[in-house]
C-alpha atoms as a PDB file:
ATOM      1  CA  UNK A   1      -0.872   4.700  16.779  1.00  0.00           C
ATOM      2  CA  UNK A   2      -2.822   5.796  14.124  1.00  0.00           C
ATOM      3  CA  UNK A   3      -6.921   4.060  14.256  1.00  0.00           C
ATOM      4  CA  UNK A   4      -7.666   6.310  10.911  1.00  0.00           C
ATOM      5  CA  UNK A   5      -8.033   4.015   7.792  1.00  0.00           C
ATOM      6  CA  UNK A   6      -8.947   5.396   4.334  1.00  0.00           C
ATOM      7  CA  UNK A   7     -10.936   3.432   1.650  1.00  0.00           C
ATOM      8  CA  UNK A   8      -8.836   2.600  -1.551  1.00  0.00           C
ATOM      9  CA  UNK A   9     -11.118   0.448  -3.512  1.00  0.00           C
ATOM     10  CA  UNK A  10     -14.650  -1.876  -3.112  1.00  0.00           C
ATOM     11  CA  UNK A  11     -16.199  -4.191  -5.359  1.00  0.00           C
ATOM     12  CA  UNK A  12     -18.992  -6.327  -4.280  1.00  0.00           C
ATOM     13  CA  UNK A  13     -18.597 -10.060  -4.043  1.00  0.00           C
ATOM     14  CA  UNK A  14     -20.482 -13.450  -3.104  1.00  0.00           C
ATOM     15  CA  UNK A  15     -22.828 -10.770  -1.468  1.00  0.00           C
ATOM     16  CA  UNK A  16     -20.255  -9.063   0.564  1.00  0.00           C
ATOM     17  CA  UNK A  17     -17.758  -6.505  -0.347  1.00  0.00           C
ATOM     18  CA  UNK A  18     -13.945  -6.699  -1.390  1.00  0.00           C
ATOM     19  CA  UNK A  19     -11.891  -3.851  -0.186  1.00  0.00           C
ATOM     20  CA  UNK A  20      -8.956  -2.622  -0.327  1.00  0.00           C
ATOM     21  CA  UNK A  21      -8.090  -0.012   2.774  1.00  0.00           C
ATOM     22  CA  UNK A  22      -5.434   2.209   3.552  1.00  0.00           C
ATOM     23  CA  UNK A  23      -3.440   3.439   6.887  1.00  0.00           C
ATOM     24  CA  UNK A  24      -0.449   5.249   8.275  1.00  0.00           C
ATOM     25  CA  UNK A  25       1.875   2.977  10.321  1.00  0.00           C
ATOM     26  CA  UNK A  26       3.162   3.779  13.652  1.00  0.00           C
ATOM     27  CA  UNK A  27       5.188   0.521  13.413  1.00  0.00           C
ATOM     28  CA  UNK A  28       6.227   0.601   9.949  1.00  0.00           C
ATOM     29  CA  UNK A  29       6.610   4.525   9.560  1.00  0.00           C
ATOM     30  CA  UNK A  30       4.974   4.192   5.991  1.00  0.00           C
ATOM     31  CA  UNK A  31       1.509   4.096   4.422  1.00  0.00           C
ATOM     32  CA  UNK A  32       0.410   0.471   4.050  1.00  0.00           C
ATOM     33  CA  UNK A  33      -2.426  -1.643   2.400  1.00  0.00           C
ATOM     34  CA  UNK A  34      -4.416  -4.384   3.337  1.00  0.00           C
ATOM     35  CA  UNK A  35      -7.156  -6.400   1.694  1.00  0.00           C
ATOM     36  CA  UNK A  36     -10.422  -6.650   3.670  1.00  0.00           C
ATOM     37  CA  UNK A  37     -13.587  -9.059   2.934  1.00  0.00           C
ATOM     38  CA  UNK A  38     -16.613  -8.009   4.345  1.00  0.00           C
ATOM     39  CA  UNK A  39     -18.777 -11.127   4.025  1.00  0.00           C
ATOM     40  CA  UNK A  40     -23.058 -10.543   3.359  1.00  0.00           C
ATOM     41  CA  UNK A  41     -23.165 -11.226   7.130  1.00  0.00           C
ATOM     42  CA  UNK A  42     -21.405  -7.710   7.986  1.00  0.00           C
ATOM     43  CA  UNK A  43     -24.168  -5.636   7.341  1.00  0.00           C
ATOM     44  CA  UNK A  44     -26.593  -7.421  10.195  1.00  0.00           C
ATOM     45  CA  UNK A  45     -24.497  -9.489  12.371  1.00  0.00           C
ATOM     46  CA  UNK A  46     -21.969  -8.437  15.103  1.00  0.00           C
ATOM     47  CA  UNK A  47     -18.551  -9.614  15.922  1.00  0.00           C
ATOM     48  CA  UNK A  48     -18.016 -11.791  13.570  1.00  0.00           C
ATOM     49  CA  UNK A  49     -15.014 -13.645  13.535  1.00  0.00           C
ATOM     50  CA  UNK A  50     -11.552 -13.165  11.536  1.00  0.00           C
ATOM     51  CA  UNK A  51      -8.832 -14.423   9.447  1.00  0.00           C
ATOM     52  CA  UNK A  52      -5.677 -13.188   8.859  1.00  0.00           C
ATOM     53  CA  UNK A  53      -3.829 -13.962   5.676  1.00  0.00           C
ATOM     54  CA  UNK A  54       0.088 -13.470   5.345  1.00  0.00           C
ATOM     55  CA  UNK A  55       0.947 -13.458   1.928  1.00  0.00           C
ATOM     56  CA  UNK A  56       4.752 -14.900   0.133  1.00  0.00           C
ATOM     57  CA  UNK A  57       7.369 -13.668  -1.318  1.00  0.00           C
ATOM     58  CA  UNK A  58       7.053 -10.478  -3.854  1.00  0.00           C
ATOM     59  CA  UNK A  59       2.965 -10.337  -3.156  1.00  0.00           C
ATOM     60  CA  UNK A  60       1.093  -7.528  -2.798  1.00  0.00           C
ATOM     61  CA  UNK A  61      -2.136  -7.471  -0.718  1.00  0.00           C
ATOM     62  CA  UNK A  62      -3.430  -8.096  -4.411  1.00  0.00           C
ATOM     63  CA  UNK A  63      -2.450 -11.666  -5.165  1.00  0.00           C
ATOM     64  CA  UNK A  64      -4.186 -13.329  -2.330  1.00  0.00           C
ATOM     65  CA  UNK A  65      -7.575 -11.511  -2.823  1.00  0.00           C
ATOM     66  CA  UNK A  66      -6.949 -12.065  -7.153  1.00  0.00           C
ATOM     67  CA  UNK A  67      -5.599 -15.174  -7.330  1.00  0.00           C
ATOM     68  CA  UNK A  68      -7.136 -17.179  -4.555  1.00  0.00           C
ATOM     69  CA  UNK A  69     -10.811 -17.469  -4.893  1.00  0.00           C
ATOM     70  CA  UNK A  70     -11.250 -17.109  -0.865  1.00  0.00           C
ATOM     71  CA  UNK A  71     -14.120 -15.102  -0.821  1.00  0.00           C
ATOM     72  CA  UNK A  72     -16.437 -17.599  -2.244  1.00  0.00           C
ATOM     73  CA  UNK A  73     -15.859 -19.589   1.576  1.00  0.00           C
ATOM     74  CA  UNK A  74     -15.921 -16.508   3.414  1.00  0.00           C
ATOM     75  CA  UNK A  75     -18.880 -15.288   2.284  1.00  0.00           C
ATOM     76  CA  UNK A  76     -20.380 -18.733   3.687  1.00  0.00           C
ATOM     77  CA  UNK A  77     -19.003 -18.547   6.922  1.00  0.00           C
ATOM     78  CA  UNK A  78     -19.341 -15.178   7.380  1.00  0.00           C
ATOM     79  CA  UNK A  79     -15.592 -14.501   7.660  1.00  0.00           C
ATOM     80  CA  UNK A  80     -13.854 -11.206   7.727  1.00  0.00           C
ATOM     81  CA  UNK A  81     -11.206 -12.027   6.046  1.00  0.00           C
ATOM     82  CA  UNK A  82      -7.935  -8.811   6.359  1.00  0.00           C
ATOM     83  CA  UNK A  83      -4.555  -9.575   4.107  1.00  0.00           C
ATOM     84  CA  UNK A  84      -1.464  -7.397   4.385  1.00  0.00           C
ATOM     85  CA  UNK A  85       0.800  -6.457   2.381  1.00  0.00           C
ATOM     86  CA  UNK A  86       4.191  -8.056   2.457  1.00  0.00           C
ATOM     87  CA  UNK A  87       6.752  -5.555   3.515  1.00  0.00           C
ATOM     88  CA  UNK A  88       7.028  -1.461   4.405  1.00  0.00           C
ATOM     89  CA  UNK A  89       6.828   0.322   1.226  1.00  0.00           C
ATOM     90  CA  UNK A  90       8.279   3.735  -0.137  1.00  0.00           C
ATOM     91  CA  UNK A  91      11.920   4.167   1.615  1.00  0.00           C
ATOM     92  CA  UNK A  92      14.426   3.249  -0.938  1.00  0.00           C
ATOM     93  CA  UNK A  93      16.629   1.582   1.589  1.00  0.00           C
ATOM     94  CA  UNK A  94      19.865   0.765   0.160  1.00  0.00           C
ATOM     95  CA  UNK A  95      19.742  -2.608  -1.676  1.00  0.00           C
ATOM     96  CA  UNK A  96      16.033  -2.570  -0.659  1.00  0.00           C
ATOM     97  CA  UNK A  97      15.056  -3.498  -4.232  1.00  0.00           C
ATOM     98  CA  UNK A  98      18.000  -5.638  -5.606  1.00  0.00           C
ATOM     99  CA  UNK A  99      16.556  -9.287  -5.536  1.00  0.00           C
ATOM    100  CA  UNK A 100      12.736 -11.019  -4.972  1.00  0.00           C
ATOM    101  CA  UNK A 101      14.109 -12.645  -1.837  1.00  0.00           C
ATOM    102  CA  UNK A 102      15.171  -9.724   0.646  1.00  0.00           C
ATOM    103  CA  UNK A 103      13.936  -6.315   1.141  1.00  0.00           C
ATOM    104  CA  UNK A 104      10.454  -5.009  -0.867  1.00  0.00           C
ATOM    105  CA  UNK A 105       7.990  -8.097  -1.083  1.00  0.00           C
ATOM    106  CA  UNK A 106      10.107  -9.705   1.592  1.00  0.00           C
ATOM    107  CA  UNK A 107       9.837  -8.507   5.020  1.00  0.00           C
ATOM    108  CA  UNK A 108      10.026 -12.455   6.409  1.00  0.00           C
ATOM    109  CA  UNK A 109       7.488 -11.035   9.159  1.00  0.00           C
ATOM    110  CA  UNK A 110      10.246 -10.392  11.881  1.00  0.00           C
ATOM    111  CA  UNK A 111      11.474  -7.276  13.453  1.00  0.00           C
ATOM    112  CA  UNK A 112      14.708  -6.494  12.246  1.00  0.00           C
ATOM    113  CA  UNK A 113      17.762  -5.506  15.014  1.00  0.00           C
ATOM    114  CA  UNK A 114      19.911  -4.547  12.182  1.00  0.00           C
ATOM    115  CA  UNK A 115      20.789  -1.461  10.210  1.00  0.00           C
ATOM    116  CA  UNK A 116      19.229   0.010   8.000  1.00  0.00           C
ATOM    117  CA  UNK A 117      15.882  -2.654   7.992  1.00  0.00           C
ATOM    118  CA  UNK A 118      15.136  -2.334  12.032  1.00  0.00           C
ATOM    119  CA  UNK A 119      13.495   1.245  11.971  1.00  0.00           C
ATOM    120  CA  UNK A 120      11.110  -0.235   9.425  1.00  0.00           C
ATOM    121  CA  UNK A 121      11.374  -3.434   8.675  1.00  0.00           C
ATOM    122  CA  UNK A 122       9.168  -5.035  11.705  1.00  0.00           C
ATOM    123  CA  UNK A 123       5.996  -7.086  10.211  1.00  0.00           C
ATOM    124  CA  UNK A 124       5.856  -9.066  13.211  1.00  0.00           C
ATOM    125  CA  UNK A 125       4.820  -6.602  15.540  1.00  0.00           C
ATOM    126  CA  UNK A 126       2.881  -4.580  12.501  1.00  0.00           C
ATOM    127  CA  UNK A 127       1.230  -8.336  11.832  1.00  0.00           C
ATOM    128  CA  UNK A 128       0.014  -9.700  15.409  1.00  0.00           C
ATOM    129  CA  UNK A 129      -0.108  -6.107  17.367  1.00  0.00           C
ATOM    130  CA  UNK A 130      -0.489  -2.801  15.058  1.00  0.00           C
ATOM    131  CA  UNK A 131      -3.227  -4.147  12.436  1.00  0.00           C
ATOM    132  CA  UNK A 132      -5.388  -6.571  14.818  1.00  0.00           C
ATOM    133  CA  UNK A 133      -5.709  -3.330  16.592  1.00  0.00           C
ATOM    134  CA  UNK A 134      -6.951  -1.216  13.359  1.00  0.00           C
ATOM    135  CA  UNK A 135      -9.006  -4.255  12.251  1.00  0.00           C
ATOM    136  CA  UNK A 136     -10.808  -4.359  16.118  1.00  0.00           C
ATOM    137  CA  UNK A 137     -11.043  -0.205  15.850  1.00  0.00           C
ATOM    138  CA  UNK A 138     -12.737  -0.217  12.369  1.00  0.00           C
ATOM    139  CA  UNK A 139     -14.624  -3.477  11.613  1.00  0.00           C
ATOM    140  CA  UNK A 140     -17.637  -5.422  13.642  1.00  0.00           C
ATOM    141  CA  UNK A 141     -15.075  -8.270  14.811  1.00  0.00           C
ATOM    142  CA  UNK A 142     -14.837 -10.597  17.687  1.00  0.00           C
ATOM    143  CA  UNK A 143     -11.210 -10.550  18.338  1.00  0.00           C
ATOM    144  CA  UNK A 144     -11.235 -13.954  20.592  1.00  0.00           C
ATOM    145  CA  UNK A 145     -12.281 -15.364  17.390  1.00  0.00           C
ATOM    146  CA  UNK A 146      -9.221 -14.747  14.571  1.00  0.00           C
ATOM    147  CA  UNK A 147      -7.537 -17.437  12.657  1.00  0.00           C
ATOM    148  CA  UNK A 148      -4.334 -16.926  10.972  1.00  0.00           C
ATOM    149  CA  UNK A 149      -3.546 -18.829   7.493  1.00  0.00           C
ATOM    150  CA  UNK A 150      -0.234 -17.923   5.265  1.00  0.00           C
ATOM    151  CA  UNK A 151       1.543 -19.285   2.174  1.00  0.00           C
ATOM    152  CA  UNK A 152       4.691 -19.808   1.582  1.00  0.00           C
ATOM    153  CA  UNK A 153       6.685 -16.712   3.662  1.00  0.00           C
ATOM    154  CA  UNK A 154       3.253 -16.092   4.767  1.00  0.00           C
ATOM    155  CA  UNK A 155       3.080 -19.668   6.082  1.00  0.00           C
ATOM    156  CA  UNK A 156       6.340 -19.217   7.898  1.00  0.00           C
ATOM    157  CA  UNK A 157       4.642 -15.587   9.504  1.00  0.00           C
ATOM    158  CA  UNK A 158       1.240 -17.312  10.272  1.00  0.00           C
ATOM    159  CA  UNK A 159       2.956 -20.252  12.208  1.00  0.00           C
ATOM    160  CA  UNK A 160       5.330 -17.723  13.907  1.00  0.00           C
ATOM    161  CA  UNK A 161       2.184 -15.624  14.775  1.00  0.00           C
ATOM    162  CA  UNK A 162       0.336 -18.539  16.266  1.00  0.00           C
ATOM    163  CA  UNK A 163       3.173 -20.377  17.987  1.00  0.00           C
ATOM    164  CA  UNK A 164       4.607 -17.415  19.788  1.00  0.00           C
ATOM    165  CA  UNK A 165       1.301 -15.757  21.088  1.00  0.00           C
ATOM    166  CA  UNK A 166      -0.857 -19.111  22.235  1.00  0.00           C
ATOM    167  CA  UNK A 167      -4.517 -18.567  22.517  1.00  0.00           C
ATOM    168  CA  UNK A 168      -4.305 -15.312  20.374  1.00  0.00           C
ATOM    169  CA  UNK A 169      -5.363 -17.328  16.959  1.00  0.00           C
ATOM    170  CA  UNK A 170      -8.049 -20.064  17.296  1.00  0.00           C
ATOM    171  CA  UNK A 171      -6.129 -21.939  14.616  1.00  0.00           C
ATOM    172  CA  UNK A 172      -3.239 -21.866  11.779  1.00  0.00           C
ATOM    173  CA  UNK A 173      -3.844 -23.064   8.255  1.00  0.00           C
ATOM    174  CA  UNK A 174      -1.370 -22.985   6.030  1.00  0.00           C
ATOM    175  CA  UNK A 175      -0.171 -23.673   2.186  1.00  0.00           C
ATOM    176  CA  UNK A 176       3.919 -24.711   1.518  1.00  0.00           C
ATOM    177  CA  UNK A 177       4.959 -22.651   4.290  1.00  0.00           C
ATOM    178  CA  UNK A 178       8.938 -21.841   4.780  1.00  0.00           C
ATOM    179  CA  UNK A 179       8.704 -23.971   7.860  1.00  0.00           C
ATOM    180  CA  UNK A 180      12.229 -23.935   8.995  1.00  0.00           C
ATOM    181  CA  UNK A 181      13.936 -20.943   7.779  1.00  0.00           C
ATOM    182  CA  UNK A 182      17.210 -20.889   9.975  1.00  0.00           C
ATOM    183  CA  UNK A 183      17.969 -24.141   7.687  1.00  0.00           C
ATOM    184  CA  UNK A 184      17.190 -23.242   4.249  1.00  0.00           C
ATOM    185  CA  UNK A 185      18.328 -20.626   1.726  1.00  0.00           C
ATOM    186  CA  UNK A 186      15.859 -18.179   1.910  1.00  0.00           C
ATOM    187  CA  UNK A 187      15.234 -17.978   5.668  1.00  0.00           C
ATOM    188  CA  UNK A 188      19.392 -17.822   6.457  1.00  0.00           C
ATOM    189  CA  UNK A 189      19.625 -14.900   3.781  1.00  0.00           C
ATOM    190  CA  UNK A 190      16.723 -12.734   5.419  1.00  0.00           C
ATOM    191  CA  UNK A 191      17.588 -13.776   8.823  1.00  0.00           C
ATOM    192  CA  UNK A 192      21.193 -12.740   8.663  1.00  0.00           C
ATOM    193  CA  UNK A 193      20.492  -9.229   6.878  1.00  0.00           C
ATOM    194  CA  UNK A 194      17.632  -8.573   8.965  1.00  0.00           C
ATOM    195  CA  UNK A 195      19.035 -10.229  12.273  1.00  0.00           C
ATOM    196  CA  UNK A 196      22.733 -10.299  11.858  1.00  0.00           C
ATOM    197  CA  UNK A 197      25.057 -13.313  12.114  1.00  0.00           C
ATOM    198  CA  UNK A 198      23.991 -14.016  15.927  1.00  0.00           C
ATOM    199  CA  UNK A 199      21.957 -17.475  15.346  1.00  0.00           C
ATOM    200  CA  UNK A 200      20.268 -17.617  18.462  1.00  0.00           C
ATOM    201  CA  UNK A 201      18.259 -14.661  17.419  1.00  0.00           C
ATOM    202  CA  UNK A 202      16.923 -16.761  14.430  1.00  0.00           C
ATOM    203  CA  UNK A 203      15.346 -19.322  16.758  1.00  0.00           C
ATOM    204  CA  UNK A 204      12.408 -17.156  17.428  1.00  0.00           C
ATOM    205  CA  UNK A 205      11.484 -16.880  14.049  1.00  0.00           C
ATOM    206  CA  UNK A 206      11.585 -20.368  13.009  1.00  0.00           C
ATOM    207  CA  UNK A 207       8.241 -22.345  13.753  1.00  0.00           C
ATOM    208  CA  UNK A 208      10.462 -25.793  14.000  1.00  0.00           C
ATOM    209  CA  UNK A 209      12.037 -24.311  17.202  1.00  0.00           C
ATOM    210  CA  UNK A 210       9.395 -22.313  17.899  1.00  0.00           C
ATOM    211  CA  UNK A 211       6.994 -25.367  18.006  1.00  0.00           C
ATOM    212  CA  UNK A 212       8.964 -27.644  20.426  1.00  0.00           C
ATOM    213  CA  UNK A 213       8.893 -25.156  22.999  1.00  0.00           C
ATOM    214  CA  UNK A 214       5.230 -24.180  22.207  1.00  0.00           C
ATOM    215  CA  UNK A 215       3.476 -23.868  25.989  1.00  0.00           C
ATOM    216  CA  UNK A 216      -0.228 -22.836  25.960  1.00  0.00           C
ATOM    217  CA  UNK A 217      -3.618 -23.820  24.849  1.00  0.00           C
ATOM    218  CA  UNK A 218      -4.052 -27.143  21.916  1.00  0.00           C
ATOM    219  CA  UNK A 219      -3.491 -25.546  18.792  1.00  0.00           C
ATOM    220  CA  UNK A 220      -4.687 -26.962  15.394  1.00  0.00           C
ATOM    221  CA  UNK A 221      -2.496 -26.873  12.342  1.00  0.00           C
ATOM    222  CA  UNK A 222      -3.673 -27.580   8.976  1.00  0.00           C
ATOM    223  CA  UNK A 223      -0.474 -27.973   6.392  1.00  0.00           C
ATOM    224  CA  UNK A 224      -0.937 -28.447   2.819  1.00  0.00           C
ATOM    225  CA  UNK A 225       2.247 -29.254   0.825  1.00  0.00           C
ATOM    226  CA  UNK A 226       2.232 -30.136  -2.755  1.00  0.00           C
ATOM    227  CA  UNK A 227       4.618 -32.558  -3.607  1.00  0.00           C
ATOM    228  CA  UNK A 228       5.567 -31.425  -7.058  1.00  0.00           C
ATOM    229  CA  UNK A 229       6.843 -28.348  -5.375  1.00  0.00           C
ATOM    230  CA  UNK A 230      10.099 -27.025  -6.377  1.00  0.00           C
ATOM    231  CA  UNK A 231      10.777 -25.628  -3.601  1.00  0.00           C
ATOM    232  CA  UNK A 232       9.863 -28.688  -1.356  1.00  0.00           C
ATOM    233  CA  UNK A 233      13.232 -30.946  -3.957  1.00  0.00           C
ATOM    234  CA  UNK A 234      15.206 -27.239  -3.026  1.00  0.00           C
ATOM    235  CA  UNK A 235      14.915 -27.607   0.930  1.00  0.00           C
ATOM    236  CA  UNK A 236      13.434 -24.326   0.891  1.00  0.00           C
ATOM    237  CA  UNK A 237      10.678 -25.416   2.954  1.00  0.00           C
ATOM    238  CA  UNK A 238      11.726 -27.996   5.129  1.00  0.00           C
ATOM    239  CA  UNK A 239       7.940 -28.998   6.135  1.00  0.00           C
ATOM    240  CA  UNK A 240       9.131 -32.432   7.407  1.00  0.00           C
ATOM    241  CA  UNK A 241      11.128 -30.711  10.100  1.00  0.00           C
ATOM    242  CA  UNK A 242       8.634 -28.643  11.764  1.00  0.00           C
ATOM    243  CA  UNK A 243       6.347 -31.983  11.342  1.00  0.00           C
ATOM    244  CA  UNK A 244       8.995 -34.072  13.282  1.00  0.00           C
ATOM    245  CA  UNK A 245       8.906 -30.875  16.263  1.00  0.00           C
ATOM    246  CA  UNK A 246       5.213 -30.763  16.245  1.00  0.00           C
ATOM    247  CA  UNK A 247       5.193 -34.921  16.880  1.00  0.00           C
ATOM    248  CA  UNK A 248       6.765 -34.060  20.009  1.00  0.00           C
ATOM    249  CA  UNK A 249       4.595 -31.492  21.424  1.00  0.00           C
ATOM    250  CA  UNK A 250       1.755 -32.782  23.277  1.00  0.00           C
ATOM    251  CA  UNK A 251      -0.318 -29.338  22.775  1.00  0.00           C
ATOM    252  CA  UNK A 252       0.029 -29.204  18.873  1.00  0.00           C
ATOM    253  CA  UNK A 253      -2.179 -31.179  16.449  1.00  0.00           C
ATOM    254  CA  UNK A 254      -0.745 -30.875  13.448  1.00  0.00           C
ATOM    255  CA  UNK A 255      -2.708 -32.066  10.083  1.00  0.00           C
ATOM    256  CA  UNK A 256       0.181 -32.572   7.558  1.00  0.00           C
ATOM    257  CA  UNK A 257      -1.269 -33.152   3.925  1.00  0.00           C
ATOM    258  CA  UNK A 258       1.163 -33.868   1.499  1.00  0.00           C
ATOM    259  CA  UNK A 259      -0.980 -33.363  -1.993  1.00  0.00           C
ATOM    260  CA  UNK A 260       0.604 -35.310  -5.370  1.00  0.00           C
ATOM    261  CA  UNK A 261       0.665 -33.613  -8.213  1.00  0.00           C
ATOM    262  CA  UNK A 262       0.974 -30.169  -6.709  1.00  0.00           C
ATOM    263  CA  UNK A 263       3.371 -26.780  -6.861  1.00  0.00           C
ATOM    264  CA  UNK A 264       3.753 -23.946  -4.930  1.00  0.00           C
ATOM    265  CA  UNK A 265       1.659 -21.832  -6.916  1.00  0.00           C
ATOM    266  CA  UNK A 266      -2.064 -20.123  -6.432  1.00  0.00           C
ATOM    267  CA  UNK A 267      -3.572 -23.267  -8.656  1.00  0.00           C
ATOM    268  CA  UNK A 268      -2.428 -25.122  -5.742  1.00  0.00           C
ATOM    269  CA  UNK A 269      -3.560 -22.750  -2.653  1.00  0.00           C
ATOM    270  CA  UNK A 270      -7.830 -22.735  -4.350  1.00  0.00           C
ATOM    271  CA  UNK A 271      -7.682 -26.292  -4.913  1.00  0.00           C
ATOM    272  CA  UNK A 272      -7.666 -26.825  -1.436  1.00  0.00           C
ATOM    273  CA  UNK A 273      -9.062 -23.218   0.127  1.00  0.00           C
ATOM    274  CA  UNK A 274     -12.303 -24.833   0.803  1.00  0.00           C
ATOM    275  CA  UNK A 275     -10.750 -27.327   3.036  1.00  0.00           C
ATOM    276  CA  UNK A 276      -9.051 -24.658   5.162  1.00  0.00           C
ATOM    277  CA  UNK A 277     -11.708 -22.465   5.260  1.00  0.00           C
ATOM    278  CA  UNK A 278     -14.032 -25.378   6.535  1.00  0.00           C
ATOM    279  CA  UNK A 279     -11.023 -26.234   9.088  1.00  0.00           C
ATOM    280  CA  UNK A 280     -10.653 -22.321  10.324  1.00  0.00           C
ATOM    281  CA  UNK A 281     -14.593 -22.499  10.273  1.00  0.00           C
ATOM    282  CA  UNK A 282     -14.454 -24.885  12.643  1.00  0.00           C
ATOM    283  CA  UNK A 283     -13.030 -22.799  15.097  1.00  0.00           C
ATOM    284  CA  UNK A 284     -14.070 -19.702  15.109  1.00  0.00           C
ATOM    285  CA  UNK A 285     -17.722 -19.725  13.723  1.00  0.00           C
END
């Protein structure tokens, strides 16, 4: 595994610094780009703690660190704050590009077992092994402090991440995530090209079955959900499920905010960063 990142771009912010690095992925076999916030607190403090931000479907490392306002809240926690991209980039895979929902932009954050996505197409282990260890060989971070947070897709990769690797992530905050994907559009299309047709495999990837066999230490959930979402009237996202597993499971408090008025959209994720930036604050600062 490649430690060796290169700087792509920095622009100061709220005191700290915006970035946006570069690396060569053992995992991924490609280049890939991340976003990373150094807060003012970089400079002079040590091991300061982290959160991870999965973005959705067809982002870019960009939107999150454009769109979202986030570094306002990091800066006053003093937050290192690292966002991947979506997906492997550059391969041209066949049918790779052909729709918003599968392939480029859409990775779903699982390993693929199927041809032609399972040589490259594995954000999961690229997400909670590869880049937590480039963060930890690079940055002043205090690993046994991270927080994960996700919208979206991203939600759906953030609650995987945290239910399937207890105690790794102090916390999981998350905005309209694709909470039970083996039962809604999107998750059966990405699950059965990436997966194949064997439905058992899927379980592992959705947090509602993921979260009823959860078996390690408490873990907090914070879920947004606006209620003029689209996508919520679709069953795209399904939130009520994985709310109705999490009821069940002694050692998951789940925080489930259902917010009138709301989309899916960034307006939605600022309105309410500050909250989950005070909730992710809480612990890990």
């Amino acid at each position: 595994m490649s430690k060796t990142i290169k700087l792509v771009s920095q622009s100061k912010c709220y005191g700290g610094f915006q970035c946006v690095y570069e690396h060569e992925s053992s995992i991924l076999k490609c280049t890939m780009k991340f976003g990373c916030y150094l807060p003012p607190q970089h400079e002079k403090k040590k091991n300061l703690p982290i959160v991870y931000y999965l973005s959705g479907l067809t982002c870019t490392e960009q939107n999150y660190i454009m769109k979202s306002g986030f570094q306002r809240y990091a800066a006053k926690h003093g937050v290192v704050v690292i966002n991947p991209d979506t997906s492997p980039r550059g391969f041209d895979l066949p049918g790779e590009h052909e729709s918003y929902d599968f392939g480029s932009g859409a990775g779903f954050y699982v390993n693929a077992t199927e041809e032609p996505w399972k040589t490259n197409y594995r954000m999961y282990s690229y997400v909670t092994g590869e880049l937590p260890t480039v963060i930890s060989s690079n940055f002043n971070v205090n690993v046994g402090k991270s927080a994960i947070s996700g919208h979206s897709m991203g939600g759906h990769g953030a609650l995987i991440a945290a239910l399937r690797n207890p105690g790794k992530y102090k916390c999981c905050s998350v905005f309209a995530p694709i909470s039970n994907p083996a039962e809604c559009p999107w998750g059966q299309k990405a699950f059965a090209g990436y997966l194949g047709d064997n439905k058992s495999a899927w379980k592992q990837y959705d947090a509602t079955f993921t979260a009823k066999e959860y078996d390690g230490p408490k873990l907090e959930i914070l879920l947004d959900q606006g209620e003029d979402d689209p996508y919520l009237n679709d069953k795209q996202l399904l939130p009520e499920n994985f709310a109705n597993a999490c009821s069940n499971n002694k050692l998951i408090n789940l925080n489930f905010r259902m917010q009138p008025g709301y989309d899916h959209g960034y307006f939605f994720i600022m309105s309410f960063m500050e909250d989950h930036f005070n909730f992710m604050a809480k612990h890990i600062c």
